[in-house]
Protein backbone atom coordinates (compact mmCIF):
# COMPACT_ATOMS: atom_id res chain seq x y z
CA UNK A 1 -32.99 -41.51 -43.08
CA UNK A 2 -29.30 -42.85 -43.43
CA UNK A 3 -26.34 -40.43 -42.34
CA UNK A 4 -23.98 -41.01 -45.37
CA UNK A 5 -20.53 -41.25 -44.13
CA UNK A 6 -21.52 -43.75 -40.77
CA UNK A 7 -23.68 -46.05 -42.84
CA UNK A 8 -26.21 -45.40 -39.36
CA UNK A 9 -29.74 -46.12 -40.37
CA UNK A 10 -31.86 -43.91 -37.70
CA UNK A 11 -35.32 -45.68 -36.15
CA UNK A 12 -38.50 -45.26 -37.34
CA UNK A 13 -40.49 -43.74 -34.96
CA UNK A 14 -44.96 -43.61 -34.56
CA UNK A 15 -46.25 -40.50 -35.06
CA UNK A 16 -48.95 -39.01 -32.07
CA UNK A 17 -52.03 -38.77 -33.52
CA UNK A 18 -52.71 -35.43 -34.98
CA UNK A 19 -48.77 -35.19 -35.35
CA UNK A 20 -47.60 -33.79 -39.06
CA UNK A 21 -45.03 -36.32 -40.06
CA UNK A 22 -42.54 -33.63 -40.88
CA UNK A 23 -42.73 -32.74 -37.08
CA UNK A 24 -42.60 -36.58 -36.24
CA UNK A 25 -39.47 -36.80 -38.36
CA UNK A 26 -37.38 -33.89 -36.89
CA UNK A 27 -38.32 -35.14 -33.57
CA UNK A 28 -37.17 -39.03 -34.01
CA UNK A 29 -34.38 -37.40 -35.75
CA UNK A 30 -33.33 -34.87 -32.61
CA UNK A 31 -33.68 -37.77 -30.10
CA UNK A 32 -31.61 -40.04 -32.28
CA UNK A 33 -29.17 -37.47 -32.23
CA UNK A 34 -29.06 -37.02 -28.79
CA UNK A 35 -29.28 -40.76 -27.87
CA UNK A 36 -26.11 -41.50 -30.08
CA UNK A 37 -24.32 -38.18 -29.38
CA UNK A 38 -23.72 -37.73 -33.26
CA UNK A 39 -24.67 -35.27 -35.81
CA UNK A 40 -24.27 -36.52 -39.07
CA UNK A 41 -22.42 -34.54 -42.08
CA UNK A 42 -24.83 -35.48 -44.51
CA UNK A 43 -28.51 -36.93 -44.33
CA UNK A 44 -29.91 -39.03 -46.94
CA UNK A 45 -33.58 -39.49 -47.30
CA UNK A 46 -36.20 -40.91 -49.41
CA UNK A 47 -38.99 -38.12 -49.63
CA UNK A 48 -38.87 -34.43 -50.42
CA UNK A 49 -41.55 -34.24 -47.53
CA UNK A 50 -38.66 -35.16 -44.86
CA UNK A 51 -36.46 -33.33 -45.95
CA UNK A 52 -38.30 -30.14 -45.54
CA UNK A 53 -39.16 -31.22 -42.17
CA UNK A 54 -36.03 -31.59 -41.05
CA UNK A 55 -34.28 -28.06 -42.88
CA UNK A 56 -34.82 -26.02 -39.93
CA UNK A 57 -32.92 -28.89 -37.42
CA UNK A 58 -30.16 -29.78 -40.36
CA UNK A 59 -29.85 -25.51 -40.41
CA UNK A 60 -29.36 -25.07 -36.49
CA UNK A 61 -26.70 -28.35 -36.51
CA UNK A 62 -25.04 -27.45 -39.21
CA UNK A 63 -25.87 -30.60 -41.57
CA UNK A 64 -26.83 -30.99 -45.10
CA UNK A 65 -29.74 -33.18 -46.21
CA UNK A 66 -30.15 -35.00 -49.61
CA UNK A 67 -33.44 -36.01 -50.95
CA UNK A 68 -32.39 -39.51 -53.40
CA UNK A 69 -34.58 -41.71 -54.99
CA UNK A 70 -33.49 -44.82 -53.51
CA UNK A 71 -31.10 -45.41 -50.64
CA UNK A 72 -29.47 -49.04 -51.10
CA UNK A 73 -28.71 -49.44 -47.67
CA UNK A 74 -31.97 -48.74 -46.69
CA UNK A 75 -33.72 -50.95 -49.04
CA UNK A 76 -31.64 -53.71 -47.47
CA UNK A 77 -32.51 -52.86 -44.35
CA UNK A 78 -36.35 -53.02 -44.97
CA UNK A 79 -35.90 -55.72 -46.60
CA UNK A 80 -34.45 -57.90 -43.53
CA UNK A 81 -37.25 -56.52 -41.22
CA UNK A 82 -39.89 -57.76 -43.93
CA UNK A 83 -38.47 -60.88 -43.96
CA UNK A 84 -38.23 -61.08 -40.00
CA UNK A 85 -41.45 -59.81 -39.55
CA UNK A 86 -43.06 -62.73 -42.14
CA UNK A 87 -40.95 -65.44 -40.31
CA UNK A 88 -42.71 -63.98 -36.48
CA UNK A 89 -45.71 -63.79 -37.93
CA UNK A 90 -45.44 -67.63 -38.41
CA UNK A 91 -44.23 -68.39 -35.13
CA UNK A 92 -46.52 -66.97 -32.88
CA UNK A 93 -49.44 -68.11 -31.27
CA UNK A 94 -51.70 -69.99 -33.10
CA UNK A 95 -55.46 -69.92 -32.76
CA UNK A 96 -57.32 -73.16 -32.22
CA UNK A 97 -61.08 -73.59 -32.50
């Protein structure tokens, strides 16, 4: 999820097991909230499946959500943590025999 007018992309989060990922989402969603003391004016998210997740929080804060098909920013964004994940993956420990 990206709030529109900041440009903030806010963290993934791992779901408890058992844990619908609409639930998961409104949860990461409330803490990053909290954590950066910032509601945002409008959400943007990928997935129809979020965004009714979140409706009841965007309803009680008073912020809209938008379902779009792709996010820009975001792809960007995954994009560098592919990238940085590929180039750890090579510099870890290696396994001798």
């Amino acid at each position: 999820a990206l709030d529109e007018r900041s440009g903030y992309a806010y963290p993934p989060c791992l779901r408890e097991p058992g844990e619908p990922l609409p639930a998961a989402a409104a949860r990461a969603l409330a803490d990053a909230i909290r954590a950066r003391d910032a509601i945002p004016e409008r959400l943007l998210v990928l997935d129809e499946e979020y965004a009714s997740g979140l409706g009841e929080l965007a309803k009680a804060l008073g912020f809209e959500i938008r379902v779009k098909s792709r996010i820009p920013a975001l792809d960007e964004f995954f994009s560098v943590m592919d990238k940085k994940a590929r180039a750890d993956a090579f510099a870890g420990p290696q396994m001798v025999m």
